[in-house]
PDB file of N, CA and C in Angstrom:
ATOM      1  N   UNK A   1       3.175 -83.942  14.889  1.00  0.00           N
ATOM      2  CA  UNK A   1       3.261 -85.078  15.764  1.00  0.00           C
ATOM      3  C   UNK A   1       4.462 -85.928  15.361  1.00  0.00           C
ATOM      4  N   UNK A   2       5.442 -86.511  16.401  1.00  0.00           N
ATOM      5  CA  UNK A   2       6.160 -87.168  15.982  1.00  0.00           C
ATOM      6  C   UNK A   2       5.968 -88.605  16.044  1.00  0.00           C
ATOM      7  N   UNK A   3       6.509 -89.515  14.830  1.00  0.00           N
ATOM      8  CA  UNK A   3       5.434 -90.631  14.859  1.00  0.00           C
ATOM      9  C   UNK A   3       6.851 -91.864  15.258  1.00  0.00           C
ATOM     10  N   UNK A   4       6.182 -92.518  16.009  1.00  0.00           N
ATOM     11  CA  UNK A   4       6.953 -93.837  16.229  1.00  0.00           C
ATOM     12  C   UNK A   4       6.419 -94.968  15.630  1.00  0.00           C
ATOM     13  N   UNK A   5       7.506 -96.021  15.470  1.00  0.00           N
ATOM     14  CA  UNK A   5       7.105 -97.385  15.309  1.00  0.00           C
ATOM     15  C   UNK A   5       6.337 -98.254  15.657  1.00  0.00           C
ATOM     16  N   UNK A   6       5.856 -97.957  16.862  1.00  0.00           N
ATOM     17  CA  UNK A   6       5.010 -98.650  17.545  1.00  0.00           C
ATOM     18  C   UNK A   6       3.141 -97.763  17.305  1.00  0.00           C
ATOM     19  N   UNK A   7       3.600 -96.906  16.283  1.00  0.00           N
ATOM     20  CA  UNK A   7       2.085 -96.593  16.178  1.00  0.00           C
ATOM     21  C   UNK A   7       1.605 -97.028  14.914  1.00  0.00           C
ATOM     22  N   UNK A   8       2.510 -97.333  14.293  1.00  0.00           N
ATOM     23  CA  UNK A   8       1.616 -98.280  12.892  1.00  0.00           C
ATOM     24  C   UNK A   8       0.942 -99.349  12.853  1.00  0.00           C
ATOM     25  N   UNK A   9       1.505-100.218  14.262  1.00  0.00           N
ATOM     26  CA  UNK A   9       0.432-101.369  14.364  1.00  0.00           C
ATOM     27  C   UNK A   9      -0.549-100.602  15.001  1.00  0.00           C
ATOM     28  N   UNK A  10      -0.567 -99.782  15.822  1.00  0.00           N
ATOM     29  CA  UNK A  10      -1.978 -99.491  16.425  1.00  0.00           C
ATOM     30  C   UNK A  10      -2.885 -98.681  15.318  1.00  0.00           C
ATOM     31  N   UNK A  11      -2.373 -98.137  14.450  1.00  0.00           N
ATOM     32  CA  UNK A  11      -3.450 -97.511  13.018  1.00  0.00           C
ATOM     33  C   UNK A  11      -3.278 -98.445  12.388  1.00  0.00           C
ATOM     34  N   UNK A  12      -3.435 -99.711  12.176  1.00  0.00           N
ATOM     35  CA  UNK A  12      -3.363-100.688  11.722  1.00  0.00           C
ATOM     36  C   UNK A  12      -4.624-101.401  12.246  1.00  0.00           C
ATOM     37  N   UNK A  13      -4.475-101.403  13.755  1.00  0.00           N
ATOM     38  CA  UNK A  13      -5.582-102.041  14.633  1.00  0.00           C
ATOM     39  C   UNK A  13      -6.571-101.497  13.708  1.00  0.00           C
ATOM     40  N   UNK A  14      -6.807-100.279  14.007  1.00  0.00           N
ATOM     41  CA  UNK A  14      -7.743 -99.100  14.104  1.00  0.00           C
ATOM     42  C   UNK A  14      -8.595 -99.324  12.915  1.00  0.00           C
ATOM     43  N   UNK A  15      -7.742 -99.587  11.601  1.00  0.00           N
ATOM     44  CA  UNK A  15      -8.647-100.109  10.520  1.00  0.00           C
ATOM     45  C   UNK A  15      -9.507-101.503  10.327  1.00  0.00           C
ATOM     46  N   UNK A  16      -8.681-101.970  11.087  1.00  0.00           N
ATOM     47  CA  UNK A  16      -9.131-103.722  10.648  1.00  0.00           C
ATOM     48  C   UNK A  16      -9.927-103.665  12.075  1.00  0.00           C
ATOM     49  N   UNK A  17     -10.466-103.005  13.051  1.00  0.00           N
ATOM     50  CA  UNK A  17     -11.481-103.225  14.288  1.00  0.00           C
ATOM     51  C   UNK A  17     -12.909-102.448  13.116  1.00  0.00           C
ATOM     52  N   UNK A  18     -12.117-101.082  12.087  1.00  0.00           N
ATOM     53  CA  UNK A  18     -13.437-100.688  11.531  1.00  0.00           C
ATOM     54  C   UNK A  18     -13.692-101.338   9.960  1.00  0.00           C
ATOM     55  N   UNK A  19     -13.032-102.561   9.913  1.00  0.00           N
ATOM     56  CA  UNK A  19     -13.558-103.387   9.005  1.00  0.00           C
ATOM     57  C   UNK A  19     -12.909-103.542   7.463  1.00  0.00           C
ATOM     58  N   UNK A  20     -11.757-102.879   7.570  1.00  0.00           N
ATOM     59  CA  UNK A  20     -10.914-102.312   6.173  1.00  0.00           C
ATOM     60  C   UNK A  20      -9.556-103.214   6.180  1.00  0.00           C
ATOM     61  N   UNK A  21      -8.984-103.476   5.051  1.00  0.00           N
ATOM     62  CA  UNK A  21      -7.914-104.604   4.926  1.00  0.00           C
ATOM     63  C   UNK A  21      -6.767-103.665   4.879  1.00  0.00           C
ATOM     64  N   UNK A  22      -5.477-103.416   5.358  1.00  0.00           N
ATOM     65  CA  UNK A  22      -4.744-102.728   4.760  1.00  0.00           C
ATOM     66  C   UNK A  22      -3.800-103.528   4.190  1.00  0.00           C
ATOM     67  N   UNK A  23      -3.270-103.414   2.917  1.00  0.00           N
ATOM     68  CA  UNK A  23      -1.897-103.709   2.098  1.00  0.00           C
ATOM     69  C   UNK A  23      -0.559-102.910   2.050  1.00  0.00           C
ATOM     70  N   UNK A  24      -0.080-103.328   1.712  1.00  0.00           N
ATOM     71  CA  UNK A  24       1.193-102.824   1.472  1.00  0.00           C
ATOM     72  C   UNK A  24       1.860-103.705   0.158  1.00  0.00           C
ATOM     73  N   UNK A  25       1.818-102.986  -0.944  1.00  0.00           N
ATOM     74  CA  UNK A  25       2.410-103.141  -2.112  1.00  0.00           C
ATOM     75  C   UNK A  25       2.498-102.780  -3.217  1.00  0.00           C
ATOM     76  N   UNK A  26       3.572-103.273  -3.935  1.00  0.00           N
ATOM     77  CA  UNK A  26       4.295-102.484  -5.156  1.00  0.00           C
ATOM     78  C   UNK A  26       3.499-101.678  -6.093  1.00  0.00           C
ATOM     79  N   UNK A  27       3.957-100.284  -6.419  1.00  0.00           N
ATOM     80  CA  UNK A  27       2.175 -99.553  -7.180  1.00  0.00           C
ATOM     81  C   UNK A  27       2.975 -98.687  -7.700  1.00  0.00           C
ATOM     82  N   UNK A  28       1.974 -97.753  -8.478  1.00  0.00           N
ATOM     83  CA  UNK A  28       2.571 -96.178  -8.737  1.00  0.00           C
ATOM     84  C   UNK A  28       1.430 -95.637  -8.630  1.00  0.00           C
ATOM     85  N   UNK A  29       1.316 -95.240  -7.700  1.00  0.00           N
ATOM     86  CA  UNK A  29       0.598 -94.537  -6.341  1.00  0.00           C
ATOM     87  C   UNK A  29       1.057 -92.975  -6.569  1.00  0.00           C
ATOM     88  N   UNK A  30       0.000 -92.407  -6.911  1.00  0.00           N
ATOM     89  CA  UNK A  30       0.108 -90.525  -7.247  1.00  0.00           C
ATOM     90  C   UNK A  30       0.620 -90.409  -5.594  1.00  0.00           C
ATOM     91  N   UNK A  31      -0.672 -90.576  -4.712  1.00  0.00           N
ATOM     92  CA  UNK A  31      -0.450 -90.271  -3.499  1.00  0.00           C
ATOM     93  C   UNK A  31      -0.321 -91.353  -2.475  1.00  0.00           C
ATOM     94  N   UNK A  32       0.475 -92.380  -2.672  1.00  0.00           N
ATOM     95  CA  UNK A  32       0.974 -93.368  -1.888  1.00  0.00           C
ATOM     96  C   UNK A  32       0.080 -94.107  -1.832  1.00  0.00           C
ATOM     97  N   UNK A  33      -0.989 -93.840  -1.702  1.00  0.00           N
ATOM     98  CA  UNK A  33      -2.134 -95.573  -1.390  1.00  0.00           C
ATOM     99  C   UNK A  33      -3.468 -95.445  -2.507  1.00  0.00           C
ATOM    100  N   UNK A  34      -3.917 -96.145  -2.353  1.00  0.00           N
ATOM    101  CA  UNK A  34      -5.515 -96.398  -3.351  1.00  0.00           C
ATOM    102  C   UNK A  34      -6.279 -97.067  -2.056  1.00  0.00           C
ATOM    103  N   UNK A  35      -7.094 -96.242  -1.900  1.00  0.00           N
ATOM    104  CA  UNK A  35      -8.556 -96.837  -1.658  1.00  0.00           C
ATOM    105  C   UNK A  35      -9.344 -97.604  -2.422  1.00  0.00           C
ATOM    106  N   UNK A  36      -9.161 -98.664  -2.169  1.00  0.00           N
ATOM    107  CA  UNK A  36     -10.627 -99.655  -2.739  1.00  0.00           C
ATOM    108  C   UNK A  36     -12.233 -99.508  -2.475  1.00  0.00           C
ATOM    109  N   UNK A  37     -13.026 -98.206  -2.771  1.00  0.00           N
ATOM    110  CA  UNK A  37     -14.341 -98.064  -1.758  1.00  0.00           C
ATOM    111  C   UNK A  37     -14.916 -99.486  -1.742  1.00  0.00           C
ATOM    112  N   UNK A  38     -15.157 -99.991  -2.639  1.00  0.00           N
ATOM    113  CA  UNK A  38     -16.270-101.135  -2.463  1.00  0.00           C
ATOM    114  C   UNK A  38     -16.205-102.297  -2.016  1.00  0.00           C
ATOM    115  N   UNK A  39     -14.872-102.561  -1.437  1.00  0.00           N
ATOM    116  CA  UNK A  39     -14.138-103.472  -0.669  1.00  0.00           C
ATOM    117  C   UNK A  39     -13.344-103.572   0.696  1.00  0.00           C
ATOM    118  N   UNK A  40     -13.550-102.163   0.650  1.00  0.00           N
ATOM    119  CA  UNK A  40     -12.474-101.933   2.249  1.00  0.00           C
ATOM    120  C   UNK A  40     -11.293-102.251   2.215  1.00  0.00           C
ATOM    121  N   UNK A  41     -11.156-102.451   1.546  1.00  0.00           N
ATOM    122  CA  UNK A  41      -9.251-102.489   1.163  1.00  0.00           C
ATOM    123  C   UNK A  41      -8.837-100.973   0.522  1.00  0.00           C
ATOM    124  N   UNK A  42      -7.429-100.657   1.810  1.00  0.00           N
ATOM    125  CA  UNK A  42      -6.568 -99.730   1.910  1.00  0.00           C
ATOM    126  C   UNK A  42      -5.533-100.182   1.086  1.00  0.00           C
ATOM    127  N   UNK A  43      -4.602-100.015   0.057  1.00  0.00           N
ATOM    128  CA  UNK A  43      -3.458-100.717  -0.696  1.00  0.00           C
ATOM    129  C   UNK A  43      -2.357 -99.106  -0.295  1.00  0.00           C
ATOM    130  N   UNK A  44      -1.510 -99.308   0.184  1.00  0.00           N
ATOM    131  CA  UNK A  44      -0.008 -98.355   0.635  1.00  0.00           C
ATOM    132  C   UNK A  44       1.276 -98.640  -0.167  1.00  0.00           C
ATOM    133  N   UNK A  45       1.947 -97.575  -0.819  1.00  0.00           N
ATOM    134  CA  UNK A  45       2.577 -98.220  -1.556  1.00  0.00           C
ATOM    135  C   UNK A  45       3.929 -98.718  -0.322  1.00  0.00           C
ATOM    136  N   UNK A  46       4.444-100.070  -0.862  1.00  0.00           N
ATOM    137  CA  UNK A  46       5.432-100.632   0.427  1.00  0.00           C
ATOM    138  C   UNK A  46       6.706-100.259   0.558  1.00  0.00           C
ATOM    139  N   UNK A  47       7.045 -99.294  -0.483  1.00  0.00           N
ATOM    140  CA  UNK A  47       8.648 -98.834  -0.220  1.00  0.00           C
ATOM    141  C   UNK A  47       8.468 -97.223   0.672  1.00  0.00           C
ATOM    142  N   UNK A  48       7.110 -97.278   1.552  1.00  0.00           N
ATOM    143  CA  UNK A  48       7.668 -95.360   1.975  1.00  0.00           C
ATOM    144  C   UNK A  48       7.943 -96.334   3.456  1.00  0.00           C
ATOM    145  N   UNK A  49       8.303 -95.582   4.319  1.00  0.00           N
ATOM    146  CA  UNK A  49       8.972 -95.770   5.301  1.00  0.00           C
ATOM    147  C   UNK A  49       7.630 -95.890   6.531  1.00  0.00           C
ATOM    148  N   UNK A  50       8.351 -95.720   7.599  1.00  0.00           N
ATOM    149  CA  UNK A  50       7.060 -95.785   9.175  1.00  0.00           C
ATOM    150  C   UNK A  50       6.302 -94.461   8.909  1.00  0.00           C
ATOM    151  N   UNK A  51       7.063 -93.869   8.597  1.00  0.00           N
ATOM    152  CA  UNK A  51       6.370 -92.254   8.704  1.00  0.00           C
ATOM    153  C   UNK A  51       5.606 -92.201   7.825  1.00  0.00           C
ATOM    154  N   UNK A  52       5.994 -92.000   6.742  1.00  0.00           N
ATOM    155  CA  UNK A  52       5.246 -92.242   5.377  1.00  0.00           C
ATOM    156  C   UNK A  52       3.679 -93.119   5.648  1.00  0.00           C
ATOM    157  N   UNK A  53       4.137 -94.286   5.585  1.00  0.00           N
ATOM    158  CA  UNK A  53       3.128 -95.357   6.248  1.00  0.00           C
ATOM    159  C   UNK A  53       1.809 -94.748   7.006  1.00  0.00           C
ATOM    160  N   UNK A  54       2.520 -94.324   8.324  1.00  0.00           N
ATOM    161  CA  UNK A  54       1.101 -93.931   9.092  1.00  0.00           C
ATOM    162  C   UNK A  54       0.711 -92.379   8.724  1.00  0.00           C
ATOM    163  N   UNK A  55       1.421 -91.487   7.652  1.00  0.00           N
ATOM    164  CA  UNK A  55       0.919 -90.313   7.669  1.00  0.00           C
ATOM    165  C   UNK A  55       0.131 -90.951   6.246  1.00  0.00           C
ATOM    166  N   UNK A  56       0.143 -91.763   5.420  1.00  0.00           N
ATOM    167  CA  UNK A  56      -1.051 -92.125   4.829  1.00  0.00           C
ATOM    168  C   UNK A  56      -2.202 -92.783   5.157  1.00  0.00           C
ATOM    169  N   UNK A  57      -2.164 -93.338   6.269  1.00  0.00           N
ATOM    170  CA  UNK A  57      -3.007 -93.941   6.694  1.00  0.00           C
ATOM    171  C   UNK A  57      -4.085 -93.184   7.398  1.00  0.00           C
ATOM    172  N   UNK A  58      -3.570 -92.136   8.516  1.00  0.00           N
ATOM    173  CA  UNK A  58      -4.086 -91.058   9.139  1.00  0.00           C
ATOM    174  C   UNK A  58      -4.827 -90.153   7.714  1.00  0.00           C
ATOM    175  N   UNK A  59      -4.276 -89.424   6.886  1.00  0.00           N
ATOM    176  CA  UNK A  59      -5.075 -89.161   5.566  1.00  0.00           C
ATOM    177  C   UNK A  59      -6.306 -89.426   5.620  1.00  0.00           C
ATOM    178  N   UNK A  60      -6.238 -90.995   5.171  1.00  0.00           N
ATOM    179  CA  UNK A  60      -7.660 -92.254   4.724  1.00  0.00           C
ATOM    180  C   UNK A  60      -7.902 -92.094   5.754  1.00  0.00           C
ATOM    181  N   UNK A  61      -7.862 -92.324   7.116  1.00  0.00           N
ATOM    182  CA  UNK A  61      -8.656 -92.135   7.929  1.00  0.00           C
ATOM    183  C   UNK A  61      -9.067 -90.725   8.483  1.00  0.00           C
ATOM    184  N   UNK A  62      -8.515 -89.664   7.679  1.00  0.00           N
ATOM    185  CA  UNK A  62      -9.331 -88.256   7.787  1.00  0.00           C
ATOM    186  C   UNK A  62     -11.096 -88.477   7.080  1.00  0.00           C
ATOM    187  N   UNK A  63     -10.636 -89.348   5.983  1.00  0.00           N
ATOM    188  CA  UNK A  63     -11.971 -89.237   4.748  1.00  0.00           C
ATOM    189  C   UNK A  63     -12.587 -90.317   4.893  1.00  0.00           C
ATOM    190  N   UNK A  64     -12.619 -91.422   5.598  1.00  0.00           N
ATOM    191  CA  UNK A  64     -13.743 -92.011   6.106  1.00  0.00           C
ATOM    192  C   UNK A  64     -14.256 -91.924   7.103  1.00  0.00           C
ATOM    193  N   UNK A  65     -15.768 -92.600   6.737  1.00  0.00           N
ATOM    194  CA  UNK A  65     -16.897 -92.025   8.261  1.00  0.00           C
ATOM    195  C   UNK A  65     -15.786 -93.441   9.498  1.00  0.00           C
ATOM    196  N   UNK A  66     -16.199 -92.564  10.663  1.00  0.00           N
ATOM    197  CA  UNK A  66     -15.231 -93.837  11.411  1.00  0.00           C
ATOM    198  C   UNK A  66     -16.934 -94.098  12.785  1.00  0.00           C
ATOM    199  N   UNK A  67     -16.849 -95.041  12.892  1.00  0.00           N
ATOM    200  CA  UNK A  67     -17.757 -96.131  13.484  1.00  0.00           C
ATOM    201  C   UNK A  67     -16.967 -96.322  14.944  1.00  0.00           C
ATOM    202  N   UNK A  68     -17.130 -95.304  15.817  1.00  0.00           N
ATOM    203  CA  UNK A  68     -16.649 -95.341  17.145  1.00  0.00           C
ATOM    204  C   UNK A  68     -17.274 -96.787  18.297  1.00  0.00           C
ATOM    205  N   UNK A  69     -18.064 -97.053  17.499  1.00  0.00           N
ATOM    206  CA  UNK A  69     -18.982 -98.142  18.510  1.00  0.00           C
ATOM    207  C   UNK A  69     -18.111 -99.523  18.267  1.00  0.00           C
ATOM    208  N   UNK A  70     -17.555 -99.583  17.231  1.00  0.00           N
ATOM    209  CA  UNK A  70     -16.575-100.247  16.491  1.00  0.00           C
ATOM    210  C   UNK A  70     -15.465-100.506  17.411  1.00  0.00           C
ATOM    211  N   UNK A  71     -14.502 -99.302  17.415  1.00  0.00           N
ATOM    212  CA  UNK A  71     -13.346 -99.250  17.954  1.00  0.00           C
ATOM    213  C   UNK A  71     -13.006-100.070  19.479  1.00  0.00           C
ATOM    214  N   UNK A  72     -12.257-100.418  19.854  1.00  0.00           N
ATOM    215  CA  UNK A  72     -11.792-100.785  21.430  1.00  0.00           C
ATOM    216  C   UNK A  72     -11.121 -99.308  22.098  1.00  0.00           C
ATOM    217  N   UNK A  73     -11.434 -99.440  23.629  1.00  0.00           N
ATOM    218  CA  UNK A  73     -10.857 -97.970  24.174  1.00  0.00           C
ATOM    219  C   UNK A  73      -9.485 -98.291  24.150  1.00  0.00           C
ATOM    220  N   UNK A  74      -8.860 -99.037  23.576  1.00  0.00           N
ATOM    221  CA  UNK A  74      -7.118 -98.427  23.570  1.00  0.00           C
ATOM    222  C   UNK A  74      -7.264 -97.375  22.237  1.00  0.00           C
ATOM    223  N   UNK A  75      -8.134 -98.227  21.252  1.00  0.00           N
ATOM    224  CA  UNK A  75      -7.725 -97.539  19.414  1.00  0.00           C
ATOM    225  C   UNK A  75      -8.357 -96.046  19.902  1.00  0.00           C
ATOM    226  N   UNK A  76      -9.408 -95.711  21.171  1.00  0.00           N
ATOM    227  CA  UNK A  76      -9.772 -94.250  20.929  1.00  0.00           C
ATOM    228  C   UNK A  76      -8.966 -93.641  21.364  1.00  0.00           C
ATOM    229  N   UNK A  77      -8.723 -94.317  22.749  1.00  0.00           N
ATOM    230  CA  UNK A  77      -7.218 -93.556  23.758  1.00  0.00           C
ATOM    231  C   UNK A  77      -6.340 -93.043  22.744  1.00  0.00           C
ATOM    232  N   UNK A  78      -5.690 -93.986  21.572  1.00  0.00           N
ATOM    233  CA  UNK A  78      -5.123 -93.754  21.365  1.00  0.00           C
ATOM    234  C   UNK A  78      -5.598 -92.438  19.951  1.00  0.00           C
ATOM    235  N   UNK A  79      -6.537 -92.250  19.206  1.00  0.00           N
ATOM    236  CA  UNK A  79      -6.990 -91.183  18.790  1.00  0.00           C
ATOM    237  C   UNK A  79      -7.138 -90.095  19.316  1.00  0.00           C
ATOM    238  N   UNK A  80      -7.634 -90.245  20.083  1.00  0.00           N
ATOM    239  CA  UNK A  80      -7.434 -88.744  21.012  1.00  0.00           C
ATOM    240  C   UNK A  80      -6.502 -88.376  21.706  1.00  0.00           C
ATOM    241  N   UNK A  81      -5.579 -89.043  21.911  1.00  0.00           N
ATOM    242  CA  UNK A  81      -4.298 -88.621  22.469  1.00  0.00           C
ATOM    243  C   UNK A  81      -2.997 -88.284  21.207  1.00  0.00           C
ATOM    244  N   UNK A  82      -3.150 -88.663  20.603  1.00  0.00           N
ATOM    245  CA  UNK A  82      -2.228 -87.701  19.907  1.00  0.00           C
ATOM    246  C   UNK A  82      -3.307 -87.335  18.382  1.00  0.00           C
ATOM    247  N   UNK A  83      -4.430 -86.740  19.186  1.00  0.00           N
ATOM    248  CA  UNK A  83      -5.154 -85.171  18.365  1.00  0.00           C
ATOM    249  C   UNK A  83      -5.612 -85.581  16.631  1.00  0.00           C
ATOM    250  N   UNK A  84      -5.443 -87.167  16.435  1.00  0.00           N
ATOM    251  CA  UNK A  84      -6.724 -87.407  15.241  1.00  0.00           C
ATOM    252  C   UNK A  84      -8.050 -87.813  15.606  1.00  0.00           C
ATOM    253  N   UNK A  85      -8.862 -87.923  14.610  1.00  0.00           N
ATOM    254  CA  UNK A  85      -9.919 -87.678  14.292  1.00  0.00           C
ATOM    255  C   UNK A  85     -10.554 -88.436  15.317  1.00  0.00           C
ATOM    256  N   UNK A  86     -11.314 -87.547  16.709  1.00  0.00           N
ATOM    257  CA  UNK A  86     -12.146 -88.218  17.583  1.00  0.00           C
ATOM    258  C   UNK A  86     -13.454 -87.977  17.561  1.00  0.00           C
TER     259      UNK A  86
END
């Protein structure tokens, strides 16, 4: 999938409609972000780029349960249209 700029705020939405904080900052991050389980905080490390960015984010949102009742129909539209986790 090729990823644009304009889709990081919408996986951005996508977390904070299912209740999770995302960060962005300075780390040494094996694999770019840390999950916080017991807090819902996502931490990304802030120097990878757009791409980087939302292909970690998409990741974390492979491995959590996702709460569709949650979401608004743009954040599903937009899950199912470009083929993550519906």
């Amino acid at each position: 999938m090729k990823v644009r700029k304009s889709y990081l705020p919408k996986i951005e939405k996508i977390f904070d409609e299912l209740g999770y904080r995302v960060r962005y900052e300075k780390g040494n991050f094996q694999s770019g972000y840390c999950h916080v389980h017991d807090s819902n905080v996502v931490i990304v490390n802030k120097f990878f780029d757009y791409g980087g960015r939302f292909e970690v984010l998409v990741n974390i949102l492979n491995q959590i349960k996702i709460e569709y009742d949650k979401l608004s129909k743009p954040s599903i539209h937009f899950l199912s249209e470009n083929g993550l986790k519906v």
